[in-house]
ModelCIF file with pLDDT and N, C-alpha, C, O atoms, coordinates in Angstrom:
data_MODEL
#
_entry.id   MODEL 
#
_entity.id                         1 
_entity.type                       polymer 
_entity.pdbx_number_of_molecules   1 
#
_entity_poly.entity_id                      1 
_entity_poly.type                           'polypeptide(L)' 
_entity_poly.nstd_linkage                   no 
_entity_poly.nstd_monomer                   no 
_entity_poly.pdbx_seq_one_letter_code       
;(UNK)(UNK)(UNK)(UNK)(UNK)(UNK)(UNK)(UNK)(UNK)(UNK)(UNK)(UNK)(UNK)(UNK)(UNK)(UNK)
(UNK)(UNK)(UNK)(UNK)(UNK)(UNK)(UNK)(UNK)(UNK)(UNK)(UNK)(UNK)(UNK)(UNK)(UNK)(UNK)
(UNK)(UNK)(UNK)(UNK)(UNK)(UNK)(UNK)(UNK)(UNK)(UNK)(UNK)(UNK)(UNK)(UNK)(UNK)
;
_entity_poly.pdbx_seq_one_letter_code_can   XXXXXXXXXXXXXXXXXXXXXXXXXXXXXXXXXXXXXXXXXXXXXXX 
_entity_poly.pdbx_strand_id                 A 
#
loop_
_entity_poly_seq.entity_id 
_entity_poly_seq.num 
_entity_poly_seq.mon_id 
_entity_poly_seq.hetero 
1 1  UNK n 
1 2  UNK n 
1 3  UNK n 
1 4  UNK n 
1 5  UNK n 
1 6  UNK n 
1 7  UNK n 
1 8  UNK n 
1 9  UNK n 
1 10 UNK n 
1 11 UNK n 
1 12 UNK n 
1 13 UNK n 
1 14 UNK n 
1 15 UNK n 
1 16 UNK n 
1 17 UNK n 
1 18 UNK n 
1 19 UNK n 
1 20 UNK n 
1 21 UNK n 
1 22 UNK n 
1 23 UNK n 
1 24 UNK n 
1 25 UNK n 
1 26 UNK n 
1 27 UNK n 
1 28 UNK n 
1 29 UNK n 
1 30 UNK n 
1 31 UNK n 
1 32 UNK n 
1 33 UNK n 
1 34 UNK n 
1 35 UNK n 
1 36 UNK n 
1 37 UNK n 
1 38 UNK n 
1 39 UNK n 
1 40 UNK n 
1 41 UNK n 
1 42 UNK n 
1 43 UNK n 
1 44 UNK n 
1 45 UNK n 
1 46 UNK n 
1 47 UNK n 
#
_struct_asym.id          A 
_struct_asym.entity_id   1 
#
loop_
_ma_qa_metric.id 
_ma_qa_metric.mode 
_ma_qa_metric.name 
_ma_qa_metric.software_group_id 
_ma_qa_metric.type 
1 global pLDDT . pLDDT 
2 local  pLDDT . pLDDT 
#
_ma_qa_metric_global.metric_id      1 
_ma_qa_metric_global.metric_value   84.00 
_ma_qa_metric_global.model_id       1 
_ma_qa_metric_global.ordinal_id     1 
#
loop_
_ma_qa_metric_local.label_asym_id 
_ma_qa_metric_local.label_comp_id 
_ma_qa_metric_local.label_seq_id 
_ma_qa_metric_local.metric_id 
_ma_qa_metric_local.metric_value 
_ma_qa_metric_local.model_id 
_ma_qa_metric_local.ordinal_id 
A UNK 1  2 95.00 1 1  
A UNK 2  2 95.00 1 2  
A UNK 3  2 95.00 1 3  
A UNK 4  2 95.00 1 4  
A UNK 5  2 95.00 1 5  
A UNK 6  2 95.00 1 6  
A UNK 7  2 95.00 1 7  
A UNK 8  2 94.00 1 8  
A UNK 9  2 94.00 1 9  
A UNK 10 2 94.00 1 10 
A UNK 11 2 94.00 1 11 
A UNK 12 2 90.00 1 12 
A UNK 13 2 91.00 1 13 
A UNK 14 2 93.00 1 14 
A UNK 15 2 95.00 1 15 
A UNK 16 2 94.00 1 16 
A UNK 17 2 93.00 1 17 
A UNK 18 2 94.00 1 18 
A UNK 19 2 95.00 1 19 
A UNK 20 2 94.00 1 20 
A UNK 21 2 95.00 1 21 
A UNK 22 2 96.00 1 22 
A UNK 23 2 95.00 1 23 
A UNK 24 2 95.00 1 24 
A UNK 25 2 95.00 1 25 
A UNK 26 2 94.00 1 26 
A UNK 27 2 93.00 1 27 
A UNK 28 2 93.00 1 28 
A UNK 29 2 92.00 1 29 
A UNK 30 2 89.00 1 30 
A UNK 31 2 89.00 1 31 
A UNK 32 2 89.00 1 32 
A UNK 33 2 88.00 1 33 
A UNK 34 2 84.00 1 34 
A UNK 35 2 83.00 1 35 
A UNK 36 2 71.00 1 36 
A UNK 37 2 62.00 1 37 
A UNK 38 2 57.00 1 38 
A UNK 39 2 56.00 1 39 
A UNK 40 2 55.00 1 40 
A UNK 41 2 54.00 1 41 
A UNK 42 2 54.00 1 42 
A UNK 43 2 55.00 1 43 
A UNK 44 2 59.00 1 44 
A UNK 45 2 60.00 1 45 
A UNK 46 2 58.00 1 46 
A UNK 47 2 57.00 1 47 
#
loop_
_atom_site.group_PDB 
_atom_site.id 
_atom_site.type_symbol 
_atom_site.label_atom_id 
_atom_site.label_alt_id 
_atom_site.label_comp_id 
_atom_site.label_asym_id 
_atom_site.label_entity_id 
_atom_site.label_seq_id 
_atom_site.pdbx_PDB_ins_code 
_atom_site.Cartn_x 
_atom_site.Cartn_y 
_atom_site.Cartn_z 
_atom_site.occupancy 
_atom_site.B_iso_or_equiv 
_atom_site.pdbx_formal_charge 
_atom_site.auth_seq_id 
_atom_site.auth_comp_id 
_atom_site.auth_asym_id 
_atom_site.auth_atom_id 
_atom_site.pdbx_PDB_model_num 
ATOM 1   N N  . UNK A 1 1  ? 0.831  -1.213  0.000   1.00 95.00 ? 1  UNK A N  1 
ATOM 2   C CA . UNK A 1 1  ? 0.000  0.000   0.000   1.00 95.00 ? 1  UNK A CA 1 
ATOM 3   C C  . UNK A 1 1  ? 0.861  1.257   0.000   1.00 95.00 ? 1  UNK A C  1 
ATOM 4   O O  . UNK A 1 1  ? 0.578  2.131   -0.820  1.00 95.00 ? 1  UNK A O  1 
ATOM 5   N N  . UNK A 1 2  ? 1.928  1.448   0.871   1.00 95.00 ? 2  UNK A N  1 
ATOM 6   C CA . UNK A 1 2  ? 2.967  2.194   0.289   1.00 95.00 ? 2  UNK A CA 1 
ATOM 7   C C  . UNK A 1 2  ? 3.594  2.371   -0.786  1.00 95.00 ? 2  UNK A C  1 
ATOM 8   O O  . UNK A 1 2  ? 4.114  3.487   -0.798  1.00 95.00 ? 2  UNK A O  1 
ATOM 9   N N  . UNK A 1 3  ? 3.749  1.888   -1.532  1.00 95.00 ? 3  UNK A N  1 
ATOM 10  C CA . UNK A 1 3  ? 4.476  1.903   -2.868  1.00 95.00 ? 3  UNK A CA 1 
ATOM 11  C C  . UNK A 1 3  ? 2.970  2.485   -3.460  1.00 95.00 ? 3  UNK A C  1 
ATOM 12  O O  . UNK A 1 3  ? 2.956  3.688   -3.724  1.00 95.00 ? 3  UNK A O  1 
ATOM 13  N N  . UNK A 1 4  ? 2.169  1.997   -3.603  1.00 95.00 ? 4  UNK A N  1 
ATOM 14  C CA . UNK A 1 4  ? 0.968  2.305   -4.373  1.00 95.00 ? 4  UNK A CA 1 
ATOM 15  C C  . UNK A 1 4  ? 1.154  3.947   -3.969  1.00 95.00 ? 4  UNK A C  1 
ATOM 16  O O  . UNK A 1 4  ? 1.220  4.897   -4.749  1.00 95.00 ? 4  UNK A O  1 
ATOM 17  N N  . UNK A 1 5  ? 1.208  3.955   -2.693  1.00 95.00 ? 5  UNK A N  1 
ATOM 18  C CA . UNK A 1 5  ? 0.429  5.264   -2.769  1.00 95.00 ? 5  UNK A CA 1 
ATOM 19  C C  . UNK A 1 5  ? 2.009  6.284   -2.941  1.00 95.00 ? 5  UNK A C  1 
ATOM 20  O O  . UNK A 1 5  ? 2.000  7.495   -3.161  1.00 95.00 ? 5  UNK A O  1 
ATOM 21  N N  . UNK A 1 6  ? 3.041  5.586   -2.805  1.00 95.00 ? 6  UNK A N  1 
ATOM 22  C CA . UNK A 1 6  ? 3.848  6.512   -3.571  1.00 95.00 ? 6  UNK A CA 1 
ATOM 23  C C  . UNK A 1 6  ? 3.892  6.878   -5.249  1.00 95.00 ? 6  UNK A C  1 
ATOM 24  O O  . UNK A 1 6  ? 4.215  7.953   -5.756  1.00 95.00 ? 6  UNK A O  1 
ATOM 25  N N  . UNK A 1 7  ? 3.547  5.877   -5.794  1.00 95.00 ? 7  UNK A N  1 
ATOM 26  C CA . UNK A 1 7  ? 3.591  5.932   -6.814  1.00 95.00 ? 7  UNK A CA 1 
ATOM 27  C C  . UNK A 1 7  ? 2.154  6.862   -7.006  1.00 95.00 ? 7  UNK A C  1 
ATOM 28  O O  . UNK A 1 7  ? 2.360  7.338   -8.123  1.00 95.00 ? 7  UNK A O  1 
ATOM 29  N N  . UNK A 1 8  ? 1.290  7.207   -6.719  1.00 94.00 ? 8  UNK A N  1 
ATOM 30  C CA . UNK A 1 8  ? 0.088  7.841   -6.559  1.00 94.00 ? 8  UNK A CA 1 
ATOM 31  C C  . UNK A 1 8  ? 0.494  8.883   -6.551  1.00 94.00 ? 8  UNK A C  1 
ATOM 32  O O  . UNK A 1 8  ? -0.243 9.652   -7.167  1.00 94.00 ? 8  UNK A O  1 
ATOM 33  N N  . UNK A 1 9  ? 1.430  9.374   -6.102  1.00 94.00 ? 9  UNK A N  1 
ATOM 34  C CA . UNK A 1 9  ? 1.868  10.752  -5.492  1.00 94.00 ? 9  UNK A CA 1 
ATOM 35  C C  . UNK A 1 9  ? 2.518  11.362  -6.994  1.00 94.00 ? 9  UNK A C  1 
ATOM 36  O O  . UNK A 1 9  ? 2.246  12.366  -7.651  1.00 94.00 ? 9  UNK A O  1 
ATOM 37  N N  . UNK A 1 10 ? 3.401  10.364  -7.167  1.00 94.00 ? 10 UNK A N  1 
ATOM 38  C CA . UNK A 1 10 ? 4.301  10.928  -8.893  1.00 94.00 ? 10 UNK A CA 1 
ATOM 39  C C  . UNK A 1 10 ? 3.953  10.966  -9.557  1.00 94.00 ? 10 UNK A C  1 
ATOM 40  O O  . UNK A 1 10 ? 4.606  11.515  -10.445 1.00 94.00 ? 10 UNK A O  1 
ATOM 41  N N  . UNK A 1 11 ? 2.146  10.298  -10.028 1.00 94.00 ? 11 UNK A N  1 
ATOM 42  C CA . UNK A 1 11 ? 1.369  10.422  -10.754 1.00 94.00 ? 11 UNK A CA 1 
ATOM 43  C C  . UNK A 1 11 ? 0.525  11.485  -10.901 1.00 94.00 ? 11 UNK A C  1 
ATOM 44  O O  . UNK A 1 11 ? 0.448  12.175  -11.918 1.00 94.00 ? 11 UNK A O  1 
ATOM 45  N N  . UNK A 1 12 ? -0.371 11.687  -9.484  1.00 90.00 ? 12 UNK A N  1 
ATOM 46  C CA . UNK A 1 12 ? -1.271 12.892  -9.242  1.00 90.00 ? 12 UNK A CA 1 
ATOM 47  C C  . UNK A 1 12 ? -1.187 13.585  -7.856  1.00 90.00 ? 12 UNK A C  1 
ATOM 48  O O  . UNK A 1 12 ? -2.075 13.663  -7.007  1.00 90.00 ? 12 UNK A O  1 
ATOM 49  N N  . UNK A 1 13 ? 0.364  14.181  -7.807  1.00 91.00 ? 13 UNK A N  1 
ATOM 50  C CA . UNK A 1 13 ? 0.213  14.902  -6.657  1.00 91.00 ? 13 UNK A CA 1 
ATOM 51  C C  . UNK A 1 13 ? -0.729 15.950  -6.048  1.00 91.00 ? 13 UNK A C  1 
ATOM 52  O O  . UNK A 1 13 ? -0.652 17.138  -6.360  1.00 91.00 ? 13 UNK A O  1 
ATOM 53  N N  . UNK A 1 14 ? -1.669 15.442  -5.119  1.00 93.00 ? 14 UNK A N  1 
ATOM 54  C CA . UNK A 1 14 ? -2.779 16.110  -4.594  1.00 93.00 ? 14 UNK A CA 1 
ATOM 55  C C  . UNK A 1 14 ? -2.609 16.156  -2.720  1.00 93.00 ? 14 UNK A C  1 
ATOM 56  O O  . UNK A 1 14 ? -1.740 15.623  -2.028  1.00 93.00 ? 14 UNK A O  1 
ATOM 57  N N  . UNK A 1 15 ? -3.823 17.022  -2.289  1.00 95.00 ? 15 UNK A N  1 
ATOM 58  C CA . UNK A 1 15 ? -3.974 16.927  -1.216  1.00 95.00 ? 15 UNK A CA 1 
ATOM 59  C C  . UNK A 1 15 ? -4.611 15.545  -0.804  1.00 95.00 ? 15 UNK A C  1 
ATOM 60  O O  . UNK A 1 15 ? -4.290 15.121  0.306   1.00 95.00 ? 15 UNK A O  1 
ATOM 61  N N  . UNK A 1 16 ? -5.459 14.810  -1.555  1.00 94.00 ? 16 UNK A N  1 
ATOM 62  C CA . UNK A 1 16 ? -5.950 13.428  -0.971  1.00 94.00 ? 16 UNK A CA 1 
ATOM 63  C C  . UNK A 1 16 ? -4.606 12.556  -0.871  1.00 94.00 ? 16 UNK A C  1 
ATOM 64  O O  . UNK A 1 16 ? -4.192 12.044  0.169   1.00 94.00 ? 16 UNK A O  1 
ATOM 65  N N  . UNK A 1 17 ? -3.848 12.457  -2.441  1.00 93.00 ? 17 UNK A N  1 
ATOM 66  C CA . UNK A 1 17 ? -2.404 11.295  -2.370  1.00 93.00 ? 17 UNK A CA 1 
ATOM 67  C C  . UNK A 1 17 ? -1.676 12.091  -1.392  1.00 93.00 ? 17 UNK A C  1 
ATOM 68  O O  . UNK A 1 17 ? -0.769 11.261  -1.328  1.00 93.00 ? 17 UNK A O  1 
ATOM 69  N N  . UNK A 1 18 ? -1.399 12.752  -0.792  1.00 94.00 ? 18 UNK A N  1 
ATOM 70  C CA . UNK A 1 18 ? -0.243 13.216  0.386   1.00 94.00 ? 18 UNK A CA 1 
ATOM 71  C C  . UNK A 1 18 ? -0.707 12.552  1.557   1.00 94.00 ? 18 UNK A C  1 
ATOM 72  O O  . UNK A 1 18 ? -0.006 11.986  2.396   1.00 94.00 ? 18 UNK A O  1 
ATOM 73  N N  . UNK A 1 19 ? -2.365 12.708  1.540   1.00 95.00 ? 19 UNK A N  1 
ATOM 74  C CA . UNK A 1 19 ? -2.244 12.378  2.781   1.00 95.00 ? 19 UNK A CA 1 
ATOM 75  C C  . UNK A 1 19 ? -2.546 10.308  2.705   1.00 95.00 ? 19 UNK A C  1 
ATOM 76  O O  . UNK A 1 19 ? -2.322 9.536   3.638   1.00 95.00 ? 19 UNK A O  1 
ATOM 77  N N  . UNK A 1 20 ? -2.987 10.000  1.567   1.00 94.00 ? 20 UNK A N  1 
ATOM 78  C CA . UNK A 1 20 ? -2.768 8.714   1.367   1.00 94.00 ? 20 UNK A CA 1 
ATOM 79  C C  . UNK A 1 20 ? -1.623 8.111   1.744   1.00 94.00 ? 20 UNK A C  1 
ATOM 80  O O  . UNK A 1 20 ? -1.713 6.957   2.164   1.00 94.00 ? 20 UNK A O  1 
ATOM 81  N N  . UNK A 1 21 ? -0.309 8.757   1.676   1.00 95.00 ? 21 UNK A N  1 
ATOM 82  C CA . UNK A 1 21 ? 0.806  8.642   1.387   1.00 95.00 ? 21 UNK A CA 1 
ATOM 83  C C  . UNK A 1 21 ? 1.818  8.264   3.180   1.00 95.00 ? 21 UNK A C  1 
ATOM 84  O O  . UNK A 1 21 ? 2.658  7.499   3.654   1.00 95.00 ? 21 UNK A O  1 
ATOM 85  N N  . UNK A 1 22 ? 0.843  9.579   3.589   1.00 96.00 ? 22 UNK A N  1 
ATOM 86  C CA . UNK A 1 22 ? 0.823  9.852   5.136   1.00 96.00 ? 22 UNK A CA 1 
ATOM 87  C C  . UNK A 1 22 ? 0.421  8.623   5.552   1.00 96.00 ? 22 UNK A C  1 
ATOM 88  O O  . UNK A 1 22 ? 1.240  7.723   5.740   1.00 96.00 ? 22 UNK A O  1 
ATOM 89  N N  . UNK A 1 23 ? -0.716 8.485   5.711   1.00 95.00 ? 23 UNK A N  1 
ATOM 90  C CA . UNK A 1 23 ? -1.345 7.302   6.710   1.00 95.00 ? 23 UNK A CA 1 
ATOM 91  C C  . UNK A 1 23 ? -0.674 5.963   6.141   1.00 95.00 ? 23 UNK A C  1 
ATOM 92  O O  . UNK A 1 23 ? -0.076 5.193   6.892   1.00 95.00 ? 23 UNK A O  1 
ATOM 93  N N  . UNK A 1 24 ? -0.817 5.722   4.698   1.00 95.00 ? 24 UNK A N  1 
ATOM 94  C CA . UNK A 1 24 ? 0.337  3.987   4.746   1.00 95.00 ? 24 UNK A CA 1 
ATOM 95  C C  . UNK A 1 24 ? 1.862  4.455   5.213   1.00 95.00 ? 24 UNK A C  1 
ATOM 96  O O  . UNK A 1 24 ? 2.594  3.490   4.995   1.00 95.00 ? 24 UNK A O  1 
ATOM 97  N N  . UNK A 1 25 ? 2.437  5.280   5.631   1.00 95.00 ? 25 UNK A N  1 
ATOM 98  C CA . UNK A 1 25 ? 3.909  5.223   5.856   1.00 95.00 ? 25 UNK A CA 1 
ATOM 99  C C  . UNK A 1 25 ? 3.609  5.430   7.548   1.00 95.00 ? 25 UNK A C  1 
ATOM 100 O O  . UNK A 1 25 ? 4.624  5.394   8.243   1.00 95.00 ? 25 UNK A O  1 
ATOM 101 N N  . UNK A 1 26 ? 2.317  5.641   8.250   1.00 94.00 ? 26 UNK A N  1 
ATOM 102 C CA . UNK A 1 26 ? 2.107  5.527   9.464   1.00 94.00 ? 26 UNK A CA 1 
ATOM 103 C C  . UNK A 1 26 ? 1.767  4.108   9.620   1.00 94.00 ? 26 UNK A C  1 
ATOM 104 O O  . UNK A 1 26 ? 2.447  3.629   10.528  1.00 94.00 ? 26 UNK A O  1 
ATOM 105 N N  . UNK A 1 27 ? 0.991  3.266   9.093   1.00 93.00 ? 27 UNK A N  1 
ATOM 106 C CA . UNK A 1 27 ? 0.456  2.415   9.143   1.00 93.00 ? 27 UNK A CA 1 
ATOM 107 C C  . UNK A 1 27 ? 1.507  1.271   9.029   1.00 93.00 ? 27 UNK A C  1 
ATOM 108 O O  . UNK A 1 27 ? 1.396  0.206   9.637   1.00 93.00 ? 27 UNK A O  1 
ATOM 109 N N  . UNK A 1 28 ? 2.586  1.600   8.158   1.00 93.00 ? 28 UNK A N  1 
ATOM 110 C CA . UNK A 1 28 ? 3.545  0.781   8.165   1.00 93.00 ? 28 UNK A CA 1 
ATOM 111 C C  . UNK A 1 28 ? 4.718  1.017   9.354   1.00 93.00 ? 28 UNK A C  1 
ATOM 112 O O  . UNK A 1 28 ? 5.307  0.068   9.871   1.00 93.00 ? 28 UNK A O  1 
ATOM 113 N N  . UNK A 1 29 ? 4.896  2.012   9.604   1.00 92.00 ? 29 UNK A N  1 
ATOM 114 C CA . UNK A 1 29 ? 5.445  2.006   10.578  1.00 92.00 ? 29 UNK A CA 1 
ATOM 115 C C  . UNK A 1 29 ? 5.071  1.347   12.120  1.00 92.00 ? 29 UNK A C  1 
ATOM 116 O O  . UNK A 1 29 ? 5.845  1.001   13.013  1.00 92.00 ? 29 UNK A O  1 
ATOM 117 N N  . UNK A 1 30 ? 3.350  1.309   12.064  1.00 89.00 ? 30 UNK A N  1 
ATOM 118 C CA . UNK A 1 30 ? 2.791  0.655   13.124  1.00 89.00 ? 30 UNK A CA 1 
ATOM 119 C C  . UNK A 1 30 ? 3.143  -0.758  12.840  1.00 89.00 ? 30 UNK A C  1 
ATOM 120 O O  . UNK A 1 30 ? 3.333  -1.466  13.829  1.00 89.00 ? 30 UNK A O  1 
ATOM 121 N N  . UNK A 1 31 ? 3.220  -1.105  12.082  1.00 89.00 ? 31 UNK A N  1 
ATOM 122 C CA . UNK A 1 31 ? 3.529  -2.619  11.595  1.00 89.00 ? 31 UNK A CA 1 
ATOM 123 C C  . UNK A 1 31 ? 4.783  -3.164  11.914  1.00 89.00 ? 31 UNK A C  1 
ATOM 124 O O  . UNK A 1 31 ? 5.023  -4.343  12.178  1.00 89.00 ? 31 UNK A O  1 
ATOM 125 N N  . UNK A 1 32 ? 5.614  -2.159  11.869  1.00 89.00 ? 32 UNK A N  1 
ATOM 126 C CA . UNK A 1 32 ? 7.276  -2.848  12.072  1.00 89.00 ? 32 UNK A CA 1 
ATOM 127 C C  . UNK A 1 32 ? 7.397  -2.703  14.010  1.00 89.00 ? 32 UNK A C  1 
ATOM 128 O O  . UNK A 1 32 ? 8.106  -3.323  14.802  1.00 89.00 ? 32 UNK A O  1 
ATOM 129 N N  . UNK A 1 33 ? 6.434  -1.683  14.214  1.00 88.00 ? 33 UNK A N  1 
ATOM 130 C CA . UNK A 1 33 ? 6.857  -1.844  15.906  1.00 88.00 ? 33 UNK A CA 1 
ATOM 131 C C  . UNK A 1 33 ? 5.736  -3.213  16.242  1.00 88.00 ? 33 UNK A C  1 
ATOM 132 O O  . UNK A 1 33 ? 5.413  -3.192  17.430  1.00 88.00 ? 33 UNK A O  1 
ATOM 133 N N  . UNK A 1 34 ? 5.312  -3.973  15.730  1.00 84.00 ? 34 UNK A N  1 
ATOM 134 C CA . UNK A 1 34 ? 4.433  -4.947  15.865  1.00 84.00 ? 34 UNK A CA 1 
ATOM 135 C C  . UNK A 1 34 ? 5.192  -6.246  15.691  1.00 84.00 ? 34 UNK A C  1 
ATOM 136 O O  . UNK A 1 34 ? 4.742  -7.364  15.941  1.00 84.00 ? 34 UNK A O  1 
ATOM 137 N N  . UNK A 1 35 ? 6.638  -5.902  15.141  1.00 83.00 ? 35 UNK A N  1 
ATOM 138 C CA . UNK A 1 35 ? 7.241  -7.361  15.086  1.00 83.00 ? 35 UNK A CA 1 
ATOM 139 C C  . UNK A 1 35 ? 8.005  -8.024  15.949  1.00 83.00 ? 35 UNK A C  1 
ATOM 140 O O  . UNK A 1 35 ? 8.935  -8.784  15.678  1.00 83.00 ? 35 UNK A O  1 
ATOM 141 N N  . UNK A 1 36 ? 7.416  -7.588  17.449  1.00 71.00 ? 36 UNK A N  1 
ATOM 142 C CA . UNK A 1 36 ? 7.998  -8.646  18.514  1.00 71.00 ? 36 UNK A CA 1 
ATOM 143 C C  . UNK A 1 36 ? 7.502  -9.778  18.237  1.00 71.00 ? 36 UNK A C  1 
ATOM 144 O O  . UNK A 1 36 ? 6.381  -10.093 17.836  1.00 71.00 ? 36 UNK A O  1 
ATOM 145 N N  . UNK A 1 37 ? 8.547  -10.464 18.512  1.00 62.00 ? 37 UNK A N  1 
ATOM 146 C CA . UNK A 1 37 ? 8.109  -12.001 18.563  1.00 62.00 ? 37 UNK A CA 1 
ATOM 147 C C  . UNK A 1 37 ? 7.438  -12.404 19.966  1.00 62.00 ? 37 UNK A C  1 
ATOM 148 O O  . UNK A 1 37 ? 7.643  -11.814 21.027  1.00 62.00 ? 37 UNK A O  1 
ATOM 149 N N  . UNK A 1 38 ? 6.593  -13.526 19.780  1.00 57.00 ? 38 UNK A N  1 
ATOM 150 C CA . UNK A 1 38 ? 5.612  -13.690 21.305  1.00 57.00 ? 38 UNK A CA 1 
ATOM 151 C C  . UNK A 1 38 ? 6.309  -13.762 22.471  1.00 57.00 ? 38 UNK A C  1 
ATOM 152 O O  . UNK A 1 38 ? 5.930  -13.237 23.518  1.00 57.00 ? 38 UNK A O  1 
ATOM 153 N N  . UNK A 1 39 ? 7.450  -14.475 22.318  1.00 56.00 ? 39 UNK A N  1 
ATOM 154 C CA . UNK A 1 39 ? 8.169  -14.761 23.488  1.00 56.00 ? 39 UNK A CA 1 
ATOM 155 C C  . UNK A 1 39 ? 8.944  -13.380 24.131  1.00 56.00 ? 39 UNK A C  1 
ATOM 156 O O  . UNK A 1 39 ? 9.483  -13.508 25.231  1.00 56.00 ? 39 UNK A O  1 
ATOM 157 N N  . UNK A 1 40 ? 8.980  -12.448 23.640  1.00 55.00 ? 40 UNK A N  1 
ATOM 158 C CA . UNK A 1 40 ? 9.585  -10.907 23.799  1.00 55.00 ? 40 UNK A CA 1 
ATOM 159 C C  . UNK A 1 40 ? 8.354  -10.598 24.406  1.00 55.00 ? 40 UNK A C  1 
ATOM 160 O O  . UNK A 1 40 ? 8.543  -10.369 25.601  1.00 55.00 ? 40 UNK A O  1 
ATOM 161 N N  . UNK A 1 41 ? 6.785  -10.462 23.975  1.00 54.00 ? 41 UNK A N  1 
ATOM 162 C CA . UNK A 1 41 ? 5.677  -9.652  24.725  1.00 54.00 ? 41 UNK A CA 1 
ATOM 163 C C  . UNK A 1 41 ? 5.733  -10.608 26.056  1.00 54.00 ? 41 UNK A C  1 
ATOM 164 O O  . UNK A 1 41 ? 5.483  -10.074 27.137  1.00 54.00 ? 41 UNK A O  1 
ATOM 165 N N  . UNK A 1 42 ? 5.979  -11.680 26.024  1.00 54.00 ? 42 UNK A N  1 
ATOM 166 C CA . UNK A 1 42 ? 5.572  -12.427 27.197  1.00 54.00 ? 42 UNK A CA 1 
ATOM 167 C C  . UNK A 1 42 ? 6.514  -12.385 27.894  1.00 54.00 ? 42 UNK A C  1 
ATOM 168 O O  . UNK A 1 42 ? 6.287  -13.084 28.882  1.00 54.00 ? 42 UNK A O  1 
ATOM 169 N N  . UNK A 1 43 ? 8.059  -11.675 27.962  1.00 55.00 ? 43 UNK A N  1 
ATOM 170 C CA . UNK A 1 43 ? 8.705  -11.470 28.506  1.00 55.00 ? 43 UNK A CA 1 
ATOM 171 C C  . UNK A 1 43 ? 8.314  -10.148 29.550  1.00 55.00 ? 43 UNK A C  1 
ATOM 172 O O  . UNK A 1 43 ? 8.151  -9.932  30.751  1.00 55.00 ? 43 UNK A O  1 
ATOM 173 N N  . UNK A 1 44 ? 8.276  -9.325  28.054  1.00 59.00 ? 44 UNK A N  1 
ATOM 174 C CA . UNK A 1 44 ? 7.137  -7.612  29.199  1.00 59.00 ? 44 UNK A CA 1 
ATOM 175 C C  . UNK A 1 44 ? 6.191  -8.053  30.261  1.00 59.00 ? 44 UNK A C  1 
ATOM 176 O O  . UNK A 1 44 ? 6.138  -7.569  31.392  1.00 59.00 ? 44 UNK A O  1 
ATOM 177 N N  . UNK A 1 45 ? 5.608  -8.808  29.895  1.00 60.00 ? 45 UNK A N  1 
ATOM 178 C CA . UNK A 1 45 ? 4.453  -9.172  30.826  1.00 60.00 ? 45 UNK A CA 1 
ATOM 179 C C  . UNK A 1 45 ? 4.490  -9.499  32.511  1.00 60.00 ? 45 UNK A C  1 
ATOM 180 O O  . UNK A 1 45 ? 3.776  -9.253  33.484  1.00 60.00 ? 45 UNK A O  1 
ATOM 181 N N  . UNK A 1 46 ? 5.520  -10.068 32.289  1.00 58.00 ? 46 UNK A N  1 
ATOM 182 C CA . UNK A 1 46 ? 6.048  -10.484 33.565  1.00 58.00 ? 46 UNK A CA 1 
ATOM 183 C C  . UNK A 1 46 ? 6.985  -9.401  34.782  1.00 58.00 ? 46 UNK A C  1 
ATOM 184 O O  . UNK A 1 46 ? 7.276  -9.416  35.978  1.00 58.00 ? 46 UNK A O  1 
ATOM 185 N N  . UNK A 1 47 ? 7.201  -8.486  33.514  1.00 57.00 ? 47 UNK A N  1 
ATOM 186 C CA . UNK A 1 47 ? 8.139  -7.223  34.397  1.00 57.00 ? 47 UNK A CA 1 
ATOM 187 C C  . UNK A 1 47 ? 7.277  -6.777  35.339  1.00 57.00 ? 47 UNK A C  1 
ATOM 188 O O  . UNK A 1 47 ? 7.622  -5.892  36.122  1.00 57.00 ? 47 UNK A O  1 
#
């Protein structure tokens, strides 16, 4: 969805693709802090 919506941007730079652009590079970023592995959350848990 990032790439899409970059490529969205070089195509028809607008106020909707910027902010398209915005929310998948948030959305992906929520995604990479999501890649603890289980045994890491279940480590927090216990602190």
């Amino acid at each position: 969805f990032t790439g899409d919506s970059v490529s969205e941007v070089f195509t028809d730079c607008s106020l909707h693709s910027i902010g398209h652009l915005l929310a998948s590079l948030l959305f992906t970023t929520g995604c990479i802090l999501f890649l603890q592995e289980p045994t890491q959350q279940e480590d927090s848990k216990s602190l």
